[in-house]
C-alpha atoms as a PDB file:
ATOM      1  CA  UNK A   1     -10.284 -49.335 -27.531  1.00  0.00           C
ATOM      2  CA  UNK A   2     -13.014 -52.051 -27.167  1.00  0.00           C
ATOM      3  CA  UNK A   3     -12.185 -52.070 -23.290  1.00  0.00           C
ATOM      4  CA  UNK A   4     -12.464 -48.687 -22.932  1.00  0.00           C
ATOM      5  CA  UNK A   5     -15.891 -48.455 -24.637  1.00  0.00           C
ATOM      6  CA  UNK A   6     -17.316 -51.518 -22.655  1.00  0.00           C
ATOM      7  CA  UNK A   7     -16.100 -50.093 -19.632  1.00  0.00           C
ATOM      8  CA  UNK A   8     -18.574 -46.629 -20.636  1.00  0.00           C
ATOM      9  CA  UNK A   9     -21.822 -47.039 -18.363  1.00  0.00           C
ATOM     10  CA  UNK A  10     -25.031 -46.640 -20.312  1.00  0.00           C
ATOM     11  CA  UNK A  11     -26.241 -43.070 -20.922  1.00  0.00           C
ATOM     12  CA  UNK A  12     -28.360 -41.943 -18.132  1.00  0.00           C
ATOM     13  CA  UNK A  13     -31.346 -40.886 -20.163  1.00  0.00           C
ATOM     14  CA  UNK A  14     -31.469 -43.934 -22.157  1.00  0.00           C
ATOM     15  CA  UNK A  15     -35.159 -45.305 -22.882  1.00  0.00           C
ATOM     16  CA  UNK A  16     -37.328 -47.083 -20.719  1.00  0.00           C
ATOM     17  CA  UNK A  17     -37.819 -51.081 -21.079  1.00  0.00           C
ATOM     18  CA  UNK A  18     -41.235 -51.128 -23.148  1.00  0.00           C
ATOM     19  CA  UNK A  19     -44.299 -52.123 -20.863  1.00  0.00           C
ATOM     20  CA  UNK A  20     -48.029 -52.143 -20.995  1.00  0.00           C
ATOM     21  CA  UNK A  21     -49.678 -50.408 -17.982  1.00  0.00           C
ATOM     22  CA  UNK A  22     -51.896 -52.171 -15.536  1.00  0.00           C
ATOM     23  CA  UNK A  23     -54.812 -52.332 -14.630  1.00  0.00           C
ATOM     24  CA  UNK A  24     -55.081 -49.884 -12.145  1.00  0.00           C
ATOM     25  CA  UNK A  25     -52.601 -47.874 -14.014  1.00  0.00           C
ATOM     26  CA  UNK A  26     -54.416 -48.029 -17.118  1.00  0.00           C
ATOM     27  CA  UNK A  27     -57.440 -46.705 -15.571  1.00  0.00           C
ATOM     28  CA  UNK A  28     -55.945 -43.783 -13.526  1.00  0.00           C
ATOM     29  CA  UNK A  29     -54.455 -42.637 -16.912  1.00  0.00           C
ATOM     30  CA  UNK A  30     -57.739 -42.604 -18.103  1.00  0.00           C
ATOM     31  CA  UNK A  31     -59.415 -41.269 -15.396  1.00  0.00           C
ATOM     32  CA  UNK A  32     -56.885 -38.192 -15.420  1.00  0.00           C
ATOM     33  CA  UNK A  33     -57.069 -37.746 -19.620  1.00  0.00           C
ATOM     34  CA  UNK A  34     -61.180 -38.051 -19.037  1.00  0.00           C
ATOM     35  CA  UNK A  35     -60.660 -35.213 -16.514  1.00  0.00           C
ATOM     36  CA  UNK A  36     -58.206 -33.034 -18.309  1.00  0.00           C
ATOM     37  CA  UNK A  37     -60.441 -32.989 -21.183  1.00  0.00           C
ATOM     38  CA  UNK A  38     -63.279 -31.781 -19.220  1.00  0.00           C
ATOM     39  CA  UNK A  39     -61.317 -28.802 -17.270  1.00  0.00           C
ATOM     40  CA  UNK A  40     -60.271 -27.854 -20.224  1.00  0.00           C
ATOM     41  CA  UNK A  41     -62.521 -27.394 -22.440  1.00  0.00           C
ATOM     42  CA  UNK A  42     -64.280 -25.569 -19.243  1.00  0.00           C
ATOM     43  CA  UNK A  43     -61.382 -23.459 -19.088  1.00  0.00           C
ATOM     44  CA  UNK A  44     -60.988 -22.501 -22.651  1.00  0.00           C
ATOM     45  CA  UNK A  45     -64.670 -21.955 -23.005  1.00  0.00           C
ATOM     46  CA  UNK A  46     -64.573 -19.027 -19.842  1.00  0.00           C
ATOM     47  CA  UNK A  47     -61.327 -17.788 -21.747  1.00  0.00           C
ATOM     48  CA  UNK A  48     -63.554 -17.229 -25.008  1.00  0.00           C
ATOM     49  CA  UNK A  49     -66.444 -15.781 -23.342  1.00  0.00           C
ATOM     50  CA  UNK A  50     -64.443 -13.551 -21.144  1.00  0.00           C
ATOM     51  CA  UNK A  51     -63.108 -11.596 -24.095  1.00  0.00           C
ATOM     52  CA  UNK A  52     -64.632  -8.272 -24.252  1.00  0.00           C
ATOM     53  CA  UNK A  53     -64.289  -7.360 -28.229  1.00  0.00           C
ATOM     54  CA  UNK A  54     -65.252 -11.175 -28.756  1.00  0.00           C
ATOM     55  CA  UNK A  55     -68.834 -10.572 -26.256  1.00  0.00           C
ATOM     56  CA  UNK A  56     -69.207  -7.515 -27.761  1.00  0.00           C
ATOM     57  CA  UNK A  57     -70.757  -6.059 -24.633  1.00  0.00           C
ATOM     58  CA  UNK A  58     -72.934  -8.495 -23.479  1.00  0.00           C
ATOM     59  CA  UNK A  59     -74.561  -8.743 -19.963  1.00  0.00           C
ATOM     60  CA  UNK A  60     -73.106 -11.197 -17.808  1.00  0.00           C
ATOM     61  CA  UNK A  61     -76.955 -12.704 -17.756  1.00  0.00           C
ATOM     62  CA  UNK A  62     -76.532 -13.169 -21.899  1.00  0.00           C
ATOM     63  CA  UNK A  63     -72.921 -14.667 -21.357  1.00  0.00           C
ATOM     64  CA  UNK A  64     -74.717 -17.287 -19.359  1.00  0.00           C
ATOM     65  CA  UNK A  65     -77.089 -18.175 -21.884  1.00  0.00           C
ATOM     66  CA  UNK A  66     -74.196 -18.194 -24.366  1.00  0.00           C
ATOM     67  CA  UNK A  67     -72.565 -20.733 -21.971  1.00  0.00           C
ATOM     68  CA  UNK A  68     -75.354 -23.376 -21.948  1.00  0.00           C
ATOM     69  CA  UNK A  69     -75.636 -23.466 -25.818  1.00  0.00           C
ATOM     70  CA  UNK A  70     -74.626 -26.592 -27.817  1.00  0.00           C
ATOM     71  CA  UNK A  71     -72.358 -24.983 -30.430  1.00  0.00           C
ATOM     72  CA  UNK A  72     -70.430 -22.875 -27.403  1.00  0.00           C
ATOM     73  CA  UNK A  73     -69.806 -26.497 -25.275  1.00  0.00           C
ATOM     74  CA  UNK A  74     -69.289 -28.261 -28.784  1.00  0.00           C
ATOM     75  CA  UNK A  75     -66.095 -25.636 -29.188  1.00  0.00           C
ATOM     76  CA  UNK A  76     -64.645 -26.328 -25.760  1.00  0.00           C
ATOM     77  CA  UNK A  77     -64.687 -29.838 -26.616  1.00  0.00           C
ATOM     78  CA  UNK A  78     -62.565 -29.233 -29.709  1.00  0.00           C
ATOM     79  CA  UNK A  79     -60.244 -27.203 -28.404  1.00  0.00           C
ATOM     80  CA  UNK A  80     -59.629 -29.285 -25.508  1.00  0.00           C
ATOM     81  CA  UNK A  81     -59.065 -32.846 -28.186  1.00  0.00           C
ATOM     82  CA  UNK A  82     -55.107 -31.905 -28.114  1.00  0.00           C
ATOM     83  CA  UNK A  83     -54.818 -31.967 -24.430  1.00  0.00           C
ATOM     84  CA  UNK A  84     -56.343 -35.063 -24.171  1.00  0.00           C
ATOM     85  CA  UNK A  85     -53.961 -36.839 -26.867  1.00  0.00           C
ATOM     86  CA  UNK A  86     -51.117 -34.866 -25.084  1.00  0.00           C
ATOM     87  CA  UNK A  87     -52.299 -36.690 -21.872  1.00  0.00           C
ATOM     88  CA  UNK A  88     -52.087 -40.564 -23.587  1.00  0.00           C
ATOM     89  CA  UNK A  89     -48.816 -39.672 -25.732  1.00  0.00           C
ATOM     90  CA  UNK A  90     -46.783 -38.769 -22.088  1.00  0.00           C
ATOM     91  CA  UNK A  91     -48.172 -42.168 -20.727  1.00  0.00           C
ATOM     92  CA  UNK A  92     -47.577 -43.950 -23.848  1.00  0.00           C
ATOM     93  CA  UNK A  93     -43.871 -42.700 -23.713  1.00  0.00           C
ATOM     94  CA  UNK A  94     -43.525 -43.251 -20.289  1.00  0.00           C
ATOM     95  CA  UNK A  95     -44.221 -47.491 -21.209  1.00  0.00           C
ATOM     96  CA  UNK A  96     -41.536 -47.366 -23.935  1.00  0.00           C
ATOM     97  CA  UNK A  97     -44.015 -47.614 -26.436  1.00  0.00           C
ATOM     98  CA  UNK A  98     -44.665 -46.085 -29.673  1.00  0.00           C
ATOM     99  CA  UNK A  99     -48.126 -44.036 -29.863  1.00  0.00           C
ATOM    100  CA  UNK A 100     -49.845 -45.711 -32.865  1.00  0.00           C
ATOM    101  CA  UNK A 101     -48.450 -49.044 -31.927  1.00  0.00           C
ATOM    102  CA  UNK A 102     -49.809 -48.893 -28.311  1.00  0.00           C
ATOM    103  CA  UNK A 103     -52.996 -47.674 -29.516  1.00  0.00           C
ATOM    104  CA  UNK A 104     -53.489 -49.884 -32.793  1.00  0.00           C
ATOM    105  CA  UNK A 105     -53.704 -47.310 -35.438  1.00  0.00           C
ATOM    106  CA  UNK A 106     -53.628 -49.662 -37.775  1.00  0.00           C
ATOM    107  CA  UNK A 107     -55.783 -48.331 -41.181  1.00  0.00           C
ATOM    108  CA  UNK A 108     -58.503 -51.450 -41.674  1.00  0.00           C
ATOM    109  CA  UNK A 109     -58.538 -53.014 -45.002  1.00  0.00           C
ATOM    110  CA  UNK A 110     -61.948 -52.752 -47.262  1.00  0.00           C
ATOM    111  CA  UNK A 111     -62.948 -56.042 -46.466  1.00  0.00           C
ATOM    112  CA  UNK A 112     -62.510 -55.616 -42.419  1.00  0.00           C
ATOM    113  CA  UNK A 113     -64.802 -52.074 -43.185  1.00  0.00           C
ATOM    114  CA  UNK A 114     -66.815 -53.992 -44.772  1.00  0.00           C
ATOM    115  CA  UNK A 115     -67.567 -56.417 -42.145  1.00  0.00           C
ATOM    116  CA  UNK A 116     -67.345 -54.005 -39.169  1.00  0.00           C
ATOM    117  CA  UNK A 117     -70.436 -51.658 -41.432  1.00  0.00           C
ATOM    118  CA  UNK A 118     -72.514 -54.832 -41.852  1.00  0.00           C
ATOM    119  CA  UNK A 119     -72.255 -55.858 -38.457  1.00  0.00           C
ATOM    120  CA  UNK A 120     -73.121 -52.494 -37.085  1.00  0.00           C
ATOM    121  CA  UNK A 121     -76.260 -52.345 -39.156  1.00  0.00           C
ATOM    122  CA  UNK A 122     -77.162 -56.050 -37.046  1.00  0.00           C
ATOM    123  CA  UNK A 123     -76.738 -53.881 -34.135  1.00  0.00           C
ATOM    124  CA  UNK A 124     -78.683 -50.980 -34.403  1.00  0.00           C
ATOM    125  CA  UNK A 125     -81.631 -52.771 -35.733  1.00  0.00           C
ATOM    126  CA  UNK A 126     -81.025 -55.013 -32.602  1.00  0.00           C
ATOM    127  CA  UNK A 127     -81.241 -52.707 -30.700  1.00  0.00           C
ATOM    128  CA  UNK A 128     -84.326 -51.067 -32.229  1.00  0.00           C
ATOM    129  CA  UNK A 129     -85.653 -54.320 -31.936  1.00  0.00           C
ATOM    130  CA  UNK A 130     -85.110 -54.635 -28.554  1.00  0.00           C
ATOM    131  CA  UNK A 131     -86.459 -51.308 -27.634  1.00  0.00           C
ATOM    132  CA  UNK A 132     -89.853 -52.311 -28.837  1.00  0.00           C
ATOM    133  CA  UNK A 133     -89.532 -55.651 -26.740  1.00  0.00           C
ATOM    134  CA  UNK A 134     -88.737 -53.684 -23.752  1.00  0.00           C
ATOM    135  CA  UNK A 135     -90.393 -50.447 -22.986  1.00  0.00           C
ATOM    136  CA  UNK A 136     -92.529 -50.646 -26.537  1.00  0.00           C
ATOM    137  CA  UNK A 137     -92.337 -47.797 -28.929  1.00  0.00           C
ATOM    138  CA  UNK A 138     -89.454 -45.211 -27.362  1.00  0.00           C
ATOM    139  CA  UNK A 139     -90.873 -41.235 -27.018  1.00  0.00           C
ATOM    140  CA  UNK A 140     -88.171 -38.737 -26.521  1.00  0.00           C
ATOM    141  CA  UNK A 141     -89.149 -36.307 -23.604  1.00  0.00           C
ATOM    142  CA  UNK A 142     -88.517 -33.480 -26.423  1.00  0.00           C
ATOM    143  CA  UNK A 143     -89.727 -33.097 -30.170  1.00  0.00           C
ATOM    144  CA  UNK A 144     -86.733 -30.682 -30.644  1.00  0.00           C
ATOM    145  CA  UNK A 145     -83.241 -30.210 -30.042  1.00  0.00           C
ATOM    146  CA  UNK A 146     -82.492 -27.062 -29.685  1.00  0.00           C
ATOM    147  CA  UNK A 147     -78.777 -25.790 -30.730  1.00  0.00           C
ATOM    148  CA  UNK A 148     -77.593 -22.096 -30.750  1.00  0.00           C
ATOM    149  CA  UNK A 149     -75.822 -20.434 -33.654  1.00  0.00           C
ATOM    150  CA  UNK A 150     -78.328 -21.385 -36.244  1.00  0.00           C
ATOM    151  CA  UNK A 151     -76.470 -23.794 -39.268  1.00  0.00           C
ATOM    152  CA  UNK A 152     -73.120 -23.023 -37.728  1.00  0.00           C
ATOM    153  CA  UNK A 153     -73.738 -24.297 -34.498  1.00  0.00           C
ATOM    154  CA  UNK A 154     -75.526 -26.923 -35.851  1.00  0.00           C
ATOM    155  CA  UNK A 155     -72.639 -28.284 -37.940  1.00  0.00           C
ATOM    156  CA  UNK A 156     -69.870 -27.669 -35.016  1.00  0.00           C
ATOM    157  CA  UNK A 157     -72.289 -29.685 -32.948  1.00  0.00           C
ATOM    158  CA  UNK A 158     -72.169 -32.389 -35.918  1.00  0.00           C
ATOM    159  CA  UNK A 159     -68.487 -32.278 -35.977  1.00  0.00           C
ATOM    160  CA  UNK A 160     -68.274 -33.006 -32.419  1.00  0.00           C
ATOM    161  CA  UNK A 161     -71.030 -35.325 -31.991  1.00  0.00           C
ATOM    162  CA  UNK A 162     -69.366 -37.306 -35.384  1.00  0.00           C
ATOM    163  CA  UNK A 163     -65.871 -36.943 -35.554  1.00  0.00           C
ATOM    164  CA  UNK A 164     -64.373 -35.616 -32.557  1.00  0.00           C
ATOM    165  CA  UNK A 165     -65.814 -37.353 -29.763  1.00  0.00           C
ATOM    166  CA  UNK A 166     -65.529 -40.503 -31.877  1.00  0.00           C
ATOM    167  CA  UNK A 167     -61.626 -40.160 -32.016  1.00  0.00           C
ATOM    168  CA  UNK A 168     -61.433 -39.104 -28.428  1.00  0.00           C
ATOM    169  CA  UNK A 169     -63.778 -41.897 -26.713  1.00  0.00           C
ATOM    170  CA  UNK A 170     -61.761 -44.404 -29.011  1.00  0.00           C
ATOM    171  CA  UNK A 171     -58.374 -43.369 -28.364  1.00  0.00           C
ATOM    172  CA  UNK A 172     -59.274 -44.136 -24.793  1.00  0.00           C
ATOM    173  CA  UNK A 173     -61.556 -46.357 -24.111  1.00  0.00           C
ATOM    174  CA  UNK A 174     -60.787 -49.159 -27.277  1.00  0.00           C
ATOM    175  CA  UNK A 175     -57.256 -48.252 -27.851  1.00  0.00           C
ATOM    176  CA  UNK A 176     -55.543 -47.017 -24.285  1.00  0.00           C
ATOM    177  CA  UNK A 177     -57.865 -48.845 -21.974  1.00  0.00           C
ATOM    178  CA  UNK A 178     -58.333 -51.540 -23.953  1.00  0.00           C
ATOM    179  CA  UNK A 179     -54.476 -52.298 -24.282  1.00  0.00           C
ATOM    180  CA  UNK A 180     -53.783 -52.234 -20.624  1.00  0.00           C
ATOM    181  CA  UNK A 181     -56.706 -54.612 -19.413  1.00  0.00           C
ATOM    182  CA  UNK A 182     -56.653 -57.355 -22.079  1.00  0.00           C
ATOM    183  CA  UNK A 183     -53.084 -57.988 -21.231  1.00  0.00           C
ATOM    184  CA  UNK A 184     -54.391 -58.380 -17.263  1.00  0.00           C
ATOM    185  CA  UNK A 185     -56.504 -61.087 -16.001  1.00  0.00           C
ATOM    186  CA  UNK A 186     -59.144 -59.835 -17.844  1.00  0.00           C
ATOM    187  CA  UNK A 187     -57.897 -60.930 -21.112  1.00  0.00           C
ATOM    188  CA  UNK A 188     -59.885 -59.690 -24.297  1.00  0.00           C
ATOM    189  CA  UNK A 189     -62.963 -60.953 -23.936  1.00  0.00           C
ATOM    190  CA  UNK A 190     -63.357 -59.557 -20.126  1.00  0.00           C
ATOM    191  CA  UNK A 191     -61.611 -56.093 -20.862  1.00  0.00           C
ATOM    192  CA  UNK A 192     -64.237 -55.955 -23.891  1.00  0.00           C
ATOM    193  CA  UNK A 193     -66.725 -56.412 -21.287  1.00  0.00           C
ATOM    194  CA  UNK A 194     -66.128 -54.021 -19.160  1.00  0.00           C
ATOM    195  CA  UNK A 195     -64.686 -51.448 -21.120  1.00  0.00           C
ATOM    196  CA  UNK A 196     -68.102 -51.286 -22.621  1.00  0.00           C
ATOM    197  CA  UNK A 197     -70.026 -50.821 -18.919  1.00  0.00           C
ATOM    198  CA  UNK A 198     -67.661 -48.403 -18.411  1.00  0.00           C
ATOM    199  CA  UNK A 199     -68.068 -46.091 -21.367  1.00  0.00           C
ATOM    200  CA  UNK A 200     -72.029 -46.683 -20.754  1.00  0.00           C
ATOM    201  CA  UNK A 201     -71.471 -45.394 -17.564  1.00  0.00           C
ATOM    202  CA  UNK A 202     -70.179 -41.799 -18.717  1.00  0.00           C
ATOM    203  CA  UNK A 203     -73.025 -41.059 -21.148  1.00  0.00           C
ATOM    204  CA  UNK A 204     -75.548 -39.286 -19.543  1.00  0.00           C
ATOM    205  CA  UNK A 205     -78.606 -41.085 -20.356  1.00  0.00           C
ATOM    206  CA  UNK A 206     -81.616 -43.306 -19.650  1.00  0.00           C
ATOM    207  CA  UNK A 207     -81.150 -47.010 -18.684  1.00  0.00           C
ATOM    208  CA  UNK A 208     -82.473 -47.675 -22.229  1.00  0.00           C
ATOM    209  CA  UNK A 209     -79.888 -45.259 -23.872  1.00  0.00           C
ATOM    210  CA  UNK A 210     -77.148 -46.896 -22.003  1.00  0.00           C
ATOM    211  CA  UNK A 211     -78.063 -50.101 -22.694  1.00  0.00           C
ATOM    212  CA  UNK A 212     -77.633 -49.324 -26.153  1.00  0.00           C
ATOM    213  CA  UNK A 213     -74.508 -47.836 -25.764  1.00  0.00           C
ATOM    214  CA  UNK A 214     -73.089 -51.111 -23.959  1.00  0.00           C
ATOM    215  CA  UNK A 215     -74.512 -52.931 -26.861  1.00  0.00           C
ATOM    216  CA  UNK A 216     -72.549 -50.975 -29.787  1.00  0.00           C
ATOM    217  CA  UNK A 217     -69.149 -50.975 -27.385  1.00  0.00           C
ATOM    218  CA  UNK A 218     -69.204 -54.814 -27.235  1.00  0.00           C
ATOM    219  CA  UNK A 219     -69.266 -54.372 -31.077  1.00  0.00           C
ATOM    220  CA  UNK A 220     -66.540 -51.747 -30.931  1.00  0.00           C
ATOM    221  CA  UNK A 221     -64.159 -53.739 -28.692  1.00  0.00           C
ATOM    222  CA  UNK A 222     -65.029 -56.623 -30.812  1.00  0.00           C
ATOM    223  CA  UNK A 223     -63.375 -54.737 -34.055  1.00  0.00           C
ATOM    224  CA  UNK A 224     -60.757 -53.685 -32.043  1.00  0.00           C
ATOM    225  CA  UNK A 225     -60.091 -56.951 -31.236  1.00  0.00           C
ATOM    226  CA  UNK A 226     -60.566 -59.078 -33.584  1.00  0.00           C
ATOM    227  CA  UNK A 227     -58.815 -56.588 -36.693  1.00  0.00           C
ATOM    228  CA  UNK A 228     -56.330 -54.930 -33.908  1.00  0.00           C
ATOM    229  CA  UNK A 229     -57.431 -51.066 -35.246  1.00  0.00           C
ATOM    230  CA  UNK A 230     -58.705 -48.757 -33.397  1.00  0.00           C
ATOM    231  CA  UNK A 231     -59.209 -46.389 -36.476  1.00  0.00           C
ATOM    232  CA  UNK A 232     -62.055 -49.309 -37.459  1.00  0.00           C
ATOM    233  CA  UNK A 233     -63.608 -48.815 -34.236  1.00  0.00           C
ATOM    234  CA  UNK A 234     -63.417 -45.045 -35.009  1.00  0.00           C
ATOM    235  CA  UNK A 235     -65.173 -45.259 -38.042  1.00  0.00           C
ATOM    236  CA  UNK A 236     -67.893 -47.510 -37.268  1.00  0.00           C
ATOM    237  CA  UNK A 237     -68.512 -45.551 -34.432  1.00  0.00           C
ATOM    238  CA  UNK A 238     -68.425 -42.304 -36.102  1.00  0.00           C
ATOM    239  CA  UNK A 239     -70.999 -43.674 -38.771  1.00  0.00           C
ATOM    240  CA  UNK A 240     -72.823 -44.937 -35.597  1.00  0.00           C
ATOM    241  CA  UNK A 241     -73.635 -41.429 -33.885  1.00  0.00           C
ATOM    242  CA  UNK A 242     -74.413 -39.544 -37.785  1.00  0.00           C
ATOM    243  CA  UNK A 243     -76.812 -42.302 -38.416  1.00  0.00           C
ATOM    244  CA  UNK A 244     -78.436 -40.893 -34.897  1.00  0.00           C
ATOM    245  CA  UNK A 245     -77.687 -37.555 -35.258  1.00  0.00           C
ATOM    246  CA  UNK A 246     -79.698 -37.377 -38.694  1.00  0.00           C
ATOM    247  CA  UNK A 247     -82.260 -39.833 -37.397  1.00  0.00           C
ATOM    248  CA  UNK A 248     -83.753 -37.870 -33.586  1.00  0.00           C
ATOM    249  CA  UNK A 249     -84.236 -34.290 -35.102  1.00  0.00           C
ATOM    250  CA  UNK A 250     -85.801 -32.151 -35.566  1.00  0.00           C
ATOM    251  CA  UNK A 251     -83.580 -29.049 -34.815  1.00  0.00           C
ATOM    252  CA  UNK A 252     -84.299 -25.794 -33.945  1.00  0.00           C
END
């Protein structure tokens, strides 16, 4: 009998040896979850406003103004979160690996929160700090934001702007990205680095306001490191962009 069952080959959809992606690999997963997360939440945002009942006979010259609201983008990005996670659970799967494992959602202790909080308050006044030093005191080229749908859009745009895009940007760029280049030549310090260029890259601001988002992801990366949990990163980061969002008003 134990012939017999050594002489079985091994099942043909058995699992795949566990790997981390590479470089390049790691960053043309990104690259296509970054992507997929923009087409659709484009998509599911024409879907919405193409709905007659929903428009409730709007002109197409309204639906466009609809469009270019806050709260109407700030629902496409929701609604597109699960595609994205769908896009880093195939790759993870693909490597072998398990999802939380690959990503380091490990839950920080107190004391790590603790640490990550105080350390975050160094930064922002740093970077306050160096504001003044550089370009003196910082005028926004508007007095208001404006976001449509009254208090409702104003809190969907909170929940994206605090808790969405947080979990998102983190699951990529501190746990997927992060994983794949500090295991290349890189190693933490450089994939750190430049994980923090890159995600200063995407945001669609000012030298200054990019500087100070390279600033906070070398403090991100350096939780992510240093307690291996990307959850930390996600909270600090989320309490990050609240402090902000409750800080550049006013709203209209």
């Amino acid at each position: 009998m134990s012939d017999l069952q050594n002489a079985v080959p091994p099942a043909a959809g058995s699992a795949p040896e566990p790997r981390t992606w590479d470089f390049m690999e790691t960053l043309f997963v990104a690259l296509i979850a970054y992507g997929v997360h923009i087409v659709a939440a484009q998509l599911i945002l024409t879907v919405i406003l193409s709905i007659p009942s929903a428009m409730n006979g709007l002109s197409s010259d309204q639906i466009d103004v609809l469009w270019k609201q806050q709260n109407w983008q700030s629902a496409g990005n929701v609604a597109a979160a699960p595609a994205v996670i769908a896009v880093l659970w195939i790759a993870i799967r693909k490597a072998g690996r398990g999802f939380t494992e690959y990503l380091a959602l490990n839950w920080p202790s107190p004391r790590e929160t603790m640490i990550a909080f105080g350390i975050m308050v160094v930064v922002y006044f740093f970077e306050g700090l160096l504001t003044d030093l550089l370009v003196g005191t910082y005028q926004s080229n508007t007095t208001a934001y404006a976001v449509g749908g009254g208090a409702g859009g104003l809190l969907l745009m909170l929940v994206v702007g605090c808790i969405v895009a947080p979990v998102l940007e983190e699951l990529i760029v501190r746990g997927f990205i992060f994983r794949g280049w500090s295991q290349t030549f890189l190693g933490p310090i450089g994939a750190i680095v430049l994980t923090s260029i890159l995600w200063s890259m995407v945001h669609p601001y000012d030298w200054l306001g990019r500087l100070d988002v390279f600033l906070t992801g070398l403090a991100l990366g350096y939780f992510r490191w240093r307690w291996n949990s990307t959850w930390l990163a996600v909270i600090m980061h989320s309490t990050y962009n609240t402090v902000i969002f409750f800080s550049i008003g006013p709203y209209v």
